[in-house]
Each structure stands twice: as C-alpha cells, then as structure tokens.
PDB file of N, CA and C in Angstrom:
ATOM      1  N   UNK A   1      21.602   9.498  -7.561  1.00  0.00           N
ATOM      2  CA  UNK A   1      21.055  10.087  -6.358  1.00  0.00           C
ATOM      3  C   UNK A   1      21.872   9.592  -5.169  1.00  0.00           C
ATOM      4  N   UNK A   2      22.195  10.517  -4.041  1.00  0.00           N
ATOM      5  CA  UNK A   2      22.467  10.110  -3.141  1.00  0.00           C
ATOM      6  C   UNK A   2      22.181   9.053  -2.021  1.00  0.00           C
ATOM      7  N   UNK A   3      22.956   8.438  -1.439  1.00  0.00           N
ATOM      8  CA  UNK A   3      22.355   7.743  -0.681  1.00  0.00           C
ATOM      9  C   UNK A   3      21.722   7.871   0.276  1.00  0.00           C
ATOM     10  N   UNK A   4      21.891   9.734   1.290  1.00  0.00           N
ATOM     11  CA  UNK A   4      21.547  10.540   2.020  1.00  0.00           C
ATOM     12  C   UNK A   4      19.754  10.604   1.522  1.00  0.00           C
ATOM     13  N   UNK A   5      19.941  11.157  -0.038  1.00  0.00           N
ATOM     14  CA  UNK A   5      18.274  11.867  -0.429  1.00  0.00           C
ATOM     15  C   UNK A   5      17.890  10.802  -0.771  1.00  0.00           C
ATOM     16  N   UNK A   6      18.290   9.355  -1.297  1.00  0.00           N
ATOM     17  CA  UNK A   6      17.273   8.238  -1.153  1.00  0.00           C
ATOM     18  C   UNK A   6      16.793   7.654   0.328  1.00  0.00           C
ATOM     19  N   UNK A   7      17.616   7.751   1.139  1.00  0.00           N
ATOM     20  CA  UNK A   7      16.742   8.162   2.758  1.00  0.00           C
ATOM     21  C   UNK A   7      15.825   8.658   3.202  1.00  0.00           C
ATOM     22  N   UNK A   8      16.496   9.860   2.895  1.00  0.00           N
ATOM     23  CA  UNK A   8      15.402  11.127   3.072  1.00  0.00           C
ATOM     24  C   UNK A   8      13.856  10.679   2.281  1.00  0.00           C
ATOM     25  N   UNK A   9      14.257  10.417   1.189  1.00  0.00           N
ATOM     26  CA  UNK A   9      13.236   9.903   0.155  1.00  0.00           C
ATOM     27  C   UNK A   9      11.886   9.138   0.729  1.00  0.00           C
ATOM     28  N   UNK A  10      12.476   8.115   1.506  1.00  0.00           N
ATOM     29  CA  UNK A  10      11.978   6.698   1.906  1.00  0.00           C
ATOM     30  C   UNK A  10      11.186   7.252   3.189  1.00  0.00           C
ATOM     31  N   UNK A  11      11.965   8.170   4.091  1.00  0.00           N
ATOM     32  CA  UNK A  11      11.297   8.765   5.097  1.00  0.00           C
ATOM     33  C   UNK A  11      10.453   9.310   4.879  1.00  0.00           C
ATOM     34  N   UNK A  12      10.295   9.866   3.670  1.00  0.00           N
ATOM     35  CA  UNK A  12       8.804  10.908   3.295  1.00  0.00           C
ATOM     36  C   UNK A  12       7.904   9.628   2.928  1.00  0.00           C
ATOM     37  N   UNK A  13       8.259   8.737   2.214  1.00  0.00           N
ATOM     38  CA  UNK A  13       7.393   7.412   2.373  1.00  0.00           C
ATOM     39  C   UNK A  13       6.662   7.288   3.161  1.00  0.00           C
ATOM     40  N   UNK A  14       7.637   6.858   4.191  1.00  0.00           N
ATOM     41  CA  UNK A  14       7.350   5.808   5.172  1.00  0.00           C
ATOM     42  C   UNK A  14       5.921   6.853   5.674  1.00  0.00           C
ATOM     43  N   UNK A  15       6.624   8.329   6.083  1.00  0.00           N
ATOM     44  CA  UNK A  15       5.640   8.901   6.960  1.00  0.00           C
ATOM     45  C   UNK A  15       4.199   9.117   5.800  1.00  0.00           C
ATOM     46  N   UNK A  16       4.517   9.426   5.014  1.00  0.00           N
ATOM     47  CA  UNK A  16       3.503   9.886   4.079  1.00  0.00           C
ATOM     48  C   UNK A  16       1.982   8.235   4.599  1.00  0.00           C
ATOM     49  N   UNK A  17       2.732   7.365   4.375  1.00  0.00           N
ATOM     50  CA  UNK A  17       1.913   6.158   4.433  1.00  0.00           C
ATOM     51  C   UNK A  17       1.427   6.042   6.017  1.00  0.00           C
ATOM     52  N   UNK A  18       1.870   6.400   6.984  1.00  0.00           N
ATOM     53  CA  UNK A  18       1.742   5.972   8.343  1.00  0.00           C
ATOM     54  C   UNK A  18       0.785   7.483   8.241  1.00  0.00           C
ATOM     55  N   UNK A  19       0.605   8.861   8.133  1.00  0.00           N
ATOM     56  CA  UNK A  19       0.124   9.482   7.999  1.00  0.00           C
ATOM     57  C   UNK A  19      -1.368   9.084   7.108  1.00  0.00           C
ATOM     58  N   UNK A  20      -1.442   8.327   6.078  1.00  0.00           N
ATOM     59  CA  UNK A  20      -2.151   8.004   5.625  1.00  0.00           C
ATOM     60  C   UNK A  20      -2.926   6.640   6.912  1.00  0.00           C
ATOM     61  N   UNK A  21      -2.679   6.127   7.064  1.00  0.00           N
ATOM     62  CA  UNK A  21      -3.170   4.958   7.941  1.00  0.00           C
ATOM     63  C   UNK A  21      -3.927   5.718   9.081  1.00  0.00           C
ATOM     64  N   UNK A  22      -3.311   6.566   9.730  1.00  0.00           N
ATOM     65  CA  UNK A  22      -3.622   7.310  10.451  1.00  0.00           C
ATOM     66  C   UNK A  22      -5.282   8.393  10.722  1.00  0.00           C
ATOM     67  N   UNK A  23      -5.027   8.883   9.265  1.00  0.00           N
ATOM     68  CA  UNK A  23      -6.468   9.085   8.534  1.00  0.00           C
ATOM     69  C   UNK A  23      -7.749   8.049   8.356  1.00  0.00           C
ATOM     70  N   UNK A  24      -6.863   7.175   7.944  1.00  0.00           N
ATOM     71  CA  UNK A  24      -8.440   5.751   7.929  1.00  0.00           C
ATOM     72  C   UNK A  24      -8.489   4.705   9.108  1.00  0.00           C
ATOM     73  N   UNK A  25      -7.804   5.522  10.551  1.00  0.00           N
ATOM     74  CA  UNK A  25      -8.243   4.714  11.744  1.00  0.00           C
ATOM     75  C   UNK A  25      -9.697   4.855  12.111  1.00  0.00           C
ATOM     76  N   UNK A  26     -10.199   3.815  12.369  1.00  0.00           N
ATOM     77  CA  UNK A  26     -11.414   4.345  12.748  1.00  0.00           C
ATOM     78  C   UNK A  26     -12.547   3.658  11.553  1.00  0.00           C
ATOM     79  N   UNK A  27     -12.101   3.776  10.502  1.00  0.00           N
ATOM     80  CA  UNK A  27     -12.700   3.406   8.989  1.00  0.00           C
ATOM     81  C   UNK A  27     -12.727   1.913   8.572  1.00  0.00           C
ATOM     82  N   UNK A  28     -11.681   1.920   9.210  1.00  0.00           N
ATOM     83  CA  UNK A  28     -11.864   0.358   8.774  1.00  0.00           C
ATOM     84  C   UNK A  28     -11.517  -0.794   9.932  1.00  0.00           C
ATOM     85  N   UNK A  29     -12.105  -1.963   9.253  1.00  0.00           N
ATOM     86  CA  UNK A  29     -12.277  -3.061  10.210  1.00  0.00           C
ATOM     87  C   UNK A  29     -10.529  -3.578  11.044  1.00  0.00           C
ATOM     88  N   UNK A  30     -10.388  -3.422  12.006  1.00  0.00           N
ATOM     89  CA  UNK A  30      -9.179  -3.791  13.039  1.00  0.00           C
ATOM     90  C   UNK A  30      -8.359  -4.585  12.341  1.00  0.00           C
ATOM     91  N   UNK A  31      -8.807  -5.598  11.357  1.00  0.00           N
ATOM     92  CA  UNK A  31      -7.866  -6.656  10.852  1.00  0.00           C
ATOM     93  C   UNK A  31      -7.592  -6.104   9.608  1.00  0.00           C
ATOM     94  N   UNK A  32      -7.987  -5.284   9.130  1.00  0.00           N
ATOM     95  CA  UNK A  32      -7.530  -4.530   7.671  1.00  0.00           C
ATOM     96  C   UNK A  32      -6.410  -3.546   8.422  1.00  0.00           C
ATOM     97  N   UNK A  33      -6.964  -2.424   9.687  1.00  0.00           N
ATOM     98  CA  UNK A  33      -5.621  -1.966  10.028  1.00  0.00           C
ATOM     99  C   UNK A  33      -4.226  -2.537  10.000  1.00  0.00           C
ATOM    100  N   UNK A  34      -4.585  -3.770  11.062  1.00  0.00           N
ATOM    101  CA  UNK A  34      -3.408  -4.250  11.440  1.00  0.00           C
ATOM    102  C   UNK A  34      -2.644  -4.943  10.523  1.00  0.00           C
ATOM    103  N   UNK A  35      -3.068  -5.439   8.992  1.00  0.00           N
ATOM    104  CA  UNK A  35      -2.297  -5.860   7.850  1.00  0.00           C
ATOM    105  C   UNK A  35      -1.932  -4.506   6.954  1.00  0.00           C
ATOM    106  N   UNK A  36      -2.635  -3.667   7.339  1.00  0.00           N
ATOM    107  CA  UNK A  36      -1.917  -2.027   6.576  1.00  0.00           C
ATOM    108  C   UNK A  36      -0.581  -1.985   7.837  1.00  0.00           C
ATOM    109  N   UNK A  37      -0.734  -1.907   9.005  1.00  0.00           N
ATOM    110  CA  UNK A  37       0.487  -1.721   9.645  1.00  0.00           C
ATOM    111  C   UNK A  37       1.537  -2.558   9.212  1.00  0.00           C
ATOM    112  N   UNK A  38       1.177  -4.000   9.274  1.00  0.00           N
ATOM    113  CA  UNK A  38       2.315  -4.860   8.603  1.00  0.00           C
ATOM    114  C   UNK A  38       2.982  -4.660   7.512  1.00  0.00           C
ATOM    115  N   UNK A  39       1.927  -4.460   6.156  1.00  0.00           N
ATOM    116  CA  UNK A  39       2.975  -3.897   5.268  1.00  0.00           C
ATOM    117  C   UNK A  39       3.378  -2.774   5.293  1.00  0.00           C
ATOM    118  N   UNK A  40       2.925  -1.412   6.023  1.00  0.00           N
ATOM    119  CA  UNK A  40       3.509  -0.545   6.062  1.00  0.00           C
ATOM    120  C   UNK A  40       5.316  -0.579   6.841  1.00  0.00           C
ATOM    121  N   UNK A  41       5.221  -1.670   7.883  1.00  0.00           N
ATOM    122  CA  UNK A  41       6.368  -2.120   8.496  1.00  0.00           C
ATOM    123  C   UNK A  41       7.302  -2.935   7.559  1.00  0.00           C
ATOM    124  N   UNK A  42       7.061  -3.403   6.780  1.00  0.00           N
ATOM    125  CA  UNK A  42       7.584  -4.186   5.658  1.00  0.00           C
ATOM    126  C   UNK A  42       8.308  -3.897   4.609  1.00  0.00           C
ATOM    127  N   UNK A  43       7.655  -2.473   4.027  1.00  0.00           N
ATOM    128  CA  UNK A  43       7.808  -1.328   3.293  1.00  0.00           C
ATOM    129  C   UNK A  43       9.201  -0.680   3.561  1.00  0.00           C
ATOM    130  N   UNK A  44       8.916  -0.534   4.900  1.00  0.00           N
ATOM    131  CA  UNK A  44       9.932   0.459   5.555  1.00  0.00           C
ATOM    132  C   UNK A  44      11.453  -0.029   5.590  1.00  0.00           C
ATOM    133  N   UNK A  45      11.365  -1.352   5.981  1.00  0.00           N
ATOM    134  CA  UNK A  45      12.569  -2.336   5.575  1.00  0.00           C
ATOM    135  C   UNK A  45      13.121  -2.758   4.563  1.00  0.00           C
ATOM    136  N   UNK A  46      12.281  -2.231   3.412  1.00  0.00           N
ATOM    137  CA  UNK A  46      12.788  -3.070   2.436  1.00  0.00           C
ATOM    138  C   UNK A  46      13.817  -1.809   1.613  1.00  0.00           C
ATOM    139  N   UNK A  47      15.036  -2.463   0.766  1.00  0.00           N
ATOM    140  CA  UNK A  47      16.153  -1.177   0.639  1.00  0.00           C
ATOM    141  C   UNK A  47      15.005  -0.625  -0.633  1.00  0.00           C
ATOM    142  N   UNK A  48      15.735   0.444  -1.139  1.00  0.00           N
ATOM    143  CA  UNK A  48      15.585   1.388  -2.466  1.00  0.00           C
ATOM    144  C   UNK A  48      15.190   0.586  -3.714  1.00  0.00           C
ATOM    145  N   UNK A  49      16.243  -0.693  -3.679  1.00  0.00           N
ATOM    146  CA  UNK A  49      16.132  -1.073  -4.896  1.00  0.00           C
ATOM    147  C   UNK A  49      15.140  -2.230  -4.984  1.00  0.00           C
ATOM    148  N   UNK A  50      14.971  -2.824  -3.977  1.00  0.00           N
ATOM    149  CA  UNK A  50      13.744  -3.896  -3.794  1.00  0.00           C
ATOM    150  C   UNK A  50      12.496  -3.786  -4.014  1.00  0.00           C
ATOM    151  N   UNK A  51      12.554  -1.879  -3.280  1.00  0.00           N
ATOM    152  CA  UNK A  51      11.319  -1.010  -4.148  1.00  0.00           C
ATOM    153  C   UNK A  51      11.022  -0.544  -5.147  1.00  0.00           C
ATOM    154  N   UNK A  52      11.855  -0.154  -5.843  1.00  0.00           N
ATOM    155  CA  UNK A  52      12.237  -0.244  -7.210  1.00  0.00           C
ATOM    156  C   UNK A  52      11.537  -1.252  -8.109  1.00  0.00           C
ATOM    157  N   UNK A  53      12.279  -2.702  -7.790  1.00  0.00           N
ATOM    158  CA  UNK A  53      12.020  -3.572  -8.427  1.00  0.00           C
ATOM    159  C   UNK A  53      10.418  -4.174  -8.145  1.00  0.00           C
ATOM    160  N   UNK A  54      10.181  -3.796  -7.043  1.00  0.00           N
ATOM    161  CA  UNK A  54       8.418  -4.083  -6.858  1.00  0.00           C
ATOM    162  C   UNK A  54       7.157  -3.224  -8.047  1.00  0.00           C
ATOM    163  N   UNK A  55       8.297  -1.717  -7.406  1.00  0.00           N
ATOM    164  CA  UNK A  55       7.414  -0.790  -8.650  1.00  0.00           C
ATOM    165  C   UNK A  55       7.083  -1.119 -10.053  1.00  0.00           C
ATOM    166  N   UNK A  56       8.807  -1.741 -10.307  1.00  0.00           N
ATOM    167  CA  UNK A  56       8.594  -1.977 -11.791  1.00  0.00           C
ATOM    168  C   UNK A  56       7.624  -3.084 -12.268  1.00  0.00           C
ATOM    169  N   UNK A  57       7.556  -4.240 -11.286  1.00  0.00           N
ATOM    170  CA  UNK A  57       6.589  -5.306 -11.502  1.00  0.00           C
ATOM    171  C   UNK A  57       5.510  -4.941 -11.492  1.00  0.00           C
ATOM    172  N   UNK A  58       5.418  -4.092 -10.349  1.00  0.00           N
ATOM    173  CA  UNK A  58       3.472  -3.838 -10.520  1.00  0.00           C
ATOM    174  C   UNK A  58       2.871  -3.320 -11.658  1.00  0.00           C
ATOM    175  N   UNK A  59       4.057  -2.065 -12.369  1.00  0.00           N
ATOM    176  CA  UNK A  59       3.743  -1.613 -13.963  1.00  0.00           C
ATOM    177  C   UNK A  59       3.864  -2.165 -14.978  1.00  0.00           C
ATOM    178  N   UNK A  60       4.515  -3.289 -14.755  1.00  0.00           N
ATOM    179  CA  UNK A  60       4.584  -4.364 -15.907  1.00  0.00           C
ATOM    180  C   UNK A  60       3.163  -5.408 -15.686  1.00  0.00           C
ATOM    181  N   UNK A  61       2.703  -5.694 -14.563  1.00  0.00           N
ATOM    182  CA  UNK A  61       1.344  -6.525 -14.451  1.00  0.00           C
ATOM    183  C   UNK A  61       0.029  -5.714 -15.019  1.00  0.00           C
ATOM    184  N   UNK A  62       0.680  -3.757 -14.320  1.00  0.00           N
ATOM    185  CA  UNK A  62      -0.706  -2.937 -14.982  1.00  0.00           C
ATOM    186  C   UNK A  62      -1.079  -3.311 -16.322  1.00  0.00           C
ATOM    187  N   UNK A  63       0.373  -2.745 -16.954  1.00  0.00           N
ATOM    188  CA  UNK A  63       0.355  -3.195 -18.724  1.00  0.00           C
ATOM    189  C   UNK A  63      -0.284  -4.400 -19.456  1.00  0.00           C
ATOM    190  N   UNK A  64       0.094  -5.766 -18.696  1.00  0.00           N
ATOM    191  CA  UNK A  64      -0.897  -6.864 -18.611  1.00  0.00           C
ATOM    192  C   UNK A  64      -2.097  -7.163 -18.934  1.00  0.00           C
ATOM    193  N   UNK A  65      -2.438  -6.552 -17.567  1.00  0.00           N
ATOM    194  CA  UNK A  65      -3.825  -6.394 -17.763  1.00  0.00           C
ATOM    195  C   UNK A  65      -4.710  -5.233 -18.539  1.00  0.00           C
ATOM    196  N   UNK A  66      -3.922  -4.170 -18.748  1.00  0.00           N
ATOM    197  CA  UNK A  66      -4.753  -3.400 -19.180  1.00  0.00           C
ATOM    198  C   UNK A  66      -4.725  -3.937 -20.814  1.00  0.00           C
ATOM    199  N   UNK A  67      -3.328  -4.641 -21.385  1.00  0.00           N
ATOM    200  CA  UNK A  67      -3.474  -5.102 -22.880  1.00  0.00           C
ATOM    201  C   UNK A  67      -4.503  -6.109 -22.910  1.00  0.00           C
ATOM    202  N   UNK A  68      -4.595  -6.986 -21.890  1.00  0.00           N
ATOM    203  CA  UNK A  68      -5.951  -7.787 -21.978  1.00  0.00           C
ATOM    204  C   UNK A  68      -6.993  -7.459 -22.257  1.00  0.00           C
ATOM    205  N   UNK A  69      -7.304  -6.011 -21.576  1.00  0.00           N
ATOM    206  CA  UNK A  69      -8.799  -5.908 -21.020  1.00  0.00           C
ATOM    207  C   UNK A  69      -8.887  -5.194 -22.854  1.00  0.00           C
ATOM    208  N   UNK A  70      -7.850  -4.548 -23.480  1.00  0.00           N
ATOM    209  CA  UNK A  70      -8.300  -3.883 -25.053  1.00  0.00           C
ATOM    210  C   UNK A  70      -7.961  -4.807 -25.971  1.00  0.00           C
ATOM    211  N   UNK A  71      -7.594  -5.565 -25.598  1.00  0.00           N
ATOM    212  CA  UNK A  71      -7.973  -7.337 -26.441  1.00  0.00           C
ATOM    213  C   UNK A  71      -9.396  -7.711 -26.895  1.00  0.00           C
ATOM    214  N   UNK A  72      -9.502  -7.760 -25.270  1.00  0.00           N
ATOM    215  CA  UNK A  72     -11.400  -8.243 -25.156  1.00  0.00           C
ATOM    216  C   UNK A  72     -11.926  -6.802 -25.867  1.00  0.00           C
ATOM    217  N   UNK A  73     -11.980  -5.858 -25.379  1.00  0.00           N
ATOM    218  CA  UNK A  73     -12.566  -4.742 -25.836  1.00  0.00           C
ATOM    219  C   UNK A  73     -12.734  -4.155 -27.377  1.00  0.00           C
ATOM    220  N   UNK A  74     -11.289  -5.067 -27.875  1.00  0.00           N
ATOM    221  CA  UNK A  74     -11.461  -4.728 -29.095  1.00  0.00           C
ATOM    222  C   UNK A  74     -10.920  -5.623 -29.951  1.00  0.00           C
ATOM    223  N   UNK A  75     -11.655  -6.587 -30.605  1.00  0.00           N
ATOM    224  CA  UNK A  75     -10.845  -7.844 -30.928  1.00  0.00           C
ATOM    225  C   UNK A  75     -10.322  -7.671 -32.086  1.00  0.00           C
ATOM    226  N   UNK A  76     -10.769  -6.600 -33.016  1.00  0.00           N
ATOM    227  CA  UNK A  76     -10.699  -6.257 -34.823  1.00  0.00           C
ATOM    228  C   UNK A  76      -9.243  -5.549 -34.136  1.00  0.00           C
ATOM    229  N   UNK A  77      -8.582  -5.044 -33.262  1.00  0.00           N
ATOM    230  CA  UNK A  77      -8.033  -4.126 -33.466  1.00  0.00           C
ATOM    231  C   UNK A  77      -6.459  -4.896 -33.248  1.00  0.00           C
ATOM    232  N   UNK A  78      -5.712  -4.429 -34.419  1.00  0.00           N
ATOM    233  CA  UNK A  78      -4.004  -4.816 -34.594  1.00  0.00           C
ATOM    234  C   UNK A  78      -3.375  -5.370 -33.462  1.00  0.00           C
ATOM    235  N   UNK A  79      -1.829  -5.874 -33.944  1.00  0.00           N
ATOM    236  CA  UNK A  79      -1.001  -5.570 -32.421  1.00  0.00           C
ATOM    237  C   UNK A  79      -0.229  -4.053 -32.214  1.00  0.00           C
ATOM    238  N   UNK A  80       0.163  -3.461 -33.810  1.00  0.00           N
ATOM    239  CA  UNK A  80       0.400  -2.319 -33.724  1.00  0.00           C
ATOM    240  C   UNK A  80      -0.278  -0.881 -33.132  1.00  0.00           C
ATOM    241  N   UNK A  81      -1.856  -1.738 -33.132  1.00  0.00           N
ATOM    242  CA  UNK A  81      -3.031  -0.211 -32.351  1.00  0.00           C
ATOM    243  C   UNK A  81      -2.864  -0.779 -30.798  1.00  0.00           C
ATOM    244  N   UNK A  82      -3.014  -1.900 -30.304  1.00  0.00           N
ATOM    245  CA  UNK A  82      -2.677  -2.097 -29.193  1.00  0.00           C
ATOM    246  C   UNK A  82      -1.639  -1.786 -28.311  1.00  0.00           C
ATOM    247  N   UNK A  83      -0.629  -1.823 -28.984  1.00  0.00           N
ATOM    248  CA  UNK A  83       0.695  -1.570 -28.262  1.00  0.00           C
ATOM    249  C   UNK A  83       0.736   0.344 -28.693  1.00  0.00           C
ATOM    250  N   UNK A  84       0.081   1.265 -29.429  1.00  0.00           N
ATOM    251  CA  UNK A  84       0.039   2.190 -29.616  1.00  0.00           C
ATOM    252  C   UNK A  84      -0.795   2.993 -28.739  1.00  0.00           C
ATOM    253  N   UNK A  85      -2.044   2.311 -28.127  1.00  0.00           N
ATOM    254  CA  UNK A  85      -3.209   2.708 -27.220  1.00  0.00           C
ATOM    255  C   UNK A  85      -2.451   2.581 -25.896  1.00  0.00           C
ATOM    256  N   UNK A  86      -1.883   1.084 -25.710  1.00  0.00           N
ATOM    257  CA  UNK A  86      -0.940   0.944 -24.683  1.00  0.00           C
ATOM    258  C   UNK A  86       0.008   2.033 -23.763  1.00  0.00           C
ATOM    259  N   UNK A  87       0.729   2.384 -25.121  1.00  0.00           N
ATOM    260  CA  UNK A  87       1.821   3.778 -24.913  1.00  0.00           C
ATOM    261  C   UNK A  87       0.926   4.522 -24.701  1.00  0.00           C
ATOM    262  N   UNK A  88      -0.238   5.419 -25.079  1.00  0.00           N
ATOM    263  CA  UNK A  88      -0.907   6.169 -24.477  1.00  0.00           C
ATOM    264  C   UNK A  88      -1.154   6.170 -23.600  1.00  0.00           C
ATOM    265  N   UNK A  89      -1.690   5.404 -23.132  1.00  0.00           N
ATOM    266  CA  UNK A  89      -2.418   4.924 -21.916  1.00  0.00           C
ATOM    267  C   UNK A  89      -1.403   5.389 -20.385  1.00  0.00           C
ATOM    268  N   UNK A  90      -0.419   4.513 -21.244  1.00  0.00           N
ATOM    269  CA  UNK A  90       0.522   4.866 -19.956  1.00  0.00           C
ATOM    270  C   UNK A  90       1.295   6.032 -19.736  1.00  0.00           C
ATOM    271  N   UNK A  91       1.922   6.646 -21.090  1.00  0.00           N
ATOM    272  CA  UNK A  91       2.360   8.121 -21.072  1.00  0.00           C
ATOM    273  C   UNK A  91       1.714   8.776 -20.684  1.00  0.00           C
ATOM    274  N   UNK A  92       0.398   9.461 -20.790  1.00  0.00           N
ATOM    275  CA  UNK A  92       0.000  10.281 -20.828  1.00  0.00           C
ATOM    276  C   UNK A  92      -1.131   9.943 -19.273  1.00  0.00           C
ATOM    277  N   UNK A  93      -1.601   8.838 -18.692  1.00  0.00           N
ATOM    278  CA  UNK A  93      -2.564   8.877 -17.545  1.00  0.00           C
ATOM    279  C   UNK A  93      -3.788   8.535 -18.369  1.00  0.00           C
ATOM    280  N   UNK A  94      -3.989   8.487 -19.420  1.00  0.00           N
ATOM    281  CA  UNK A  94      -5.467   8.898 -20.386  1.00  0.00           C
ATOM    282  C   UNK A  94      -5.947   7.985 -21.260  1.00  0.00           C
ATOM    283  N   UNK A  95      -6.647   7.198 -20.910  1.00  0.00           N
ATOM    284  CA  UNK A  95      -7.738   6.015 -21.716  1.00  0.00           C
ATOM    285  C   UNK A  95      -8.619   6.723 -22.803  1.00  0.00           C
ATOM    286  N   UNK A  96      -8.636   7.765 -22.564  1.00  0.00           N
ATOM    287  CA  UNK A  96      -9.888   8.101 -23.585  1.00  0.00           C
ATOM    288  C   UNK A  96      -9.936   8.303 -25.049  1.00  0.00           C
ATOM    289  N   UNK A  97     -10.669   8.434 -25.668  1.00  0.00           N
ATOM    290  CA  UNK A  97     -10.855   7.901 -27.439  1.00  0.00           C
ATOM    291  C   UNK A  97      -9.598   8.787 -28.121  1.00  0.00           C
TER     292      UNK A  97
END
C-alpha cells in the first residue's frame, strides 16, 4: 500500500474517531471526555506500523482470554477442540454451538 492511501487511511481514522467523540459529548462525565481526547491525540501520532503492532497485540490478548474463558467453560474438552473453537471463533465473528 501506498504511503499516500495509508494517510489517507489514518485520516479516515482519525476523523471517524473525533466524529465519534463528538456524538458522546454531552454523555459522558468531562474526565472520560478529556482522556478520549488524549488518546484520540495519541492515536493520531502514532505511525501505521505502531498501529499495526498495537492491533496485533490486542488480538493476540483477545485470543488469551477468550482460550481461558473455554478452559473454564469446558474443562473435559482437548487442546485440539480448543484451538479448533478458537479458529472459529475468530474466523468467522461466531461463538455459537
């Protein structure tokens, strides 16, 4: 990808999120705004790939936790059904039976 449309990219971000903030003025308490502004300012600075690499962490912590929570949920069940429910889970958006 270009370095132009990963710009462009980031700008639909940025606004998409400041557009969003924008919507829940009013909603929430002054000190929740003003730490949504901060990281929204934070966001905005940070390059492509920093975001990137945030994204990928946060989906690697989802995975985490969600293998935990069908641990507890299901203790009889393999590592092969786990890591198989897993891939579902995440391919497809869909927890269900």
């Amino acid at each position: 990808m270009s370095q132009n449309k990963m710009s462009e990219q980031n700008q639909k971000i940025s606004t998409g999120l400041a557009k969003k903030s924008a919507n829940d003025q009013g909603r929430q308490p002054a000190h929740i705004q003003e730490a949504e502004r901060i990281q929204q300012e934070l966001i905005r600075k940070m390059s492509p790939a920093r975001r990137l690499e945030i994204a990928r962490e946060m989906y690697e912590t989802a995975w985490k936790i969600k293998e935990g929570g069908l641990r507890a949920q299901h203790p009889d069940w393999s590592e092969s059904e786990i890591a198989a429910k897993l891939r579902r889970i995440f391919i497809t958006g869909y927890a269900g039976a």
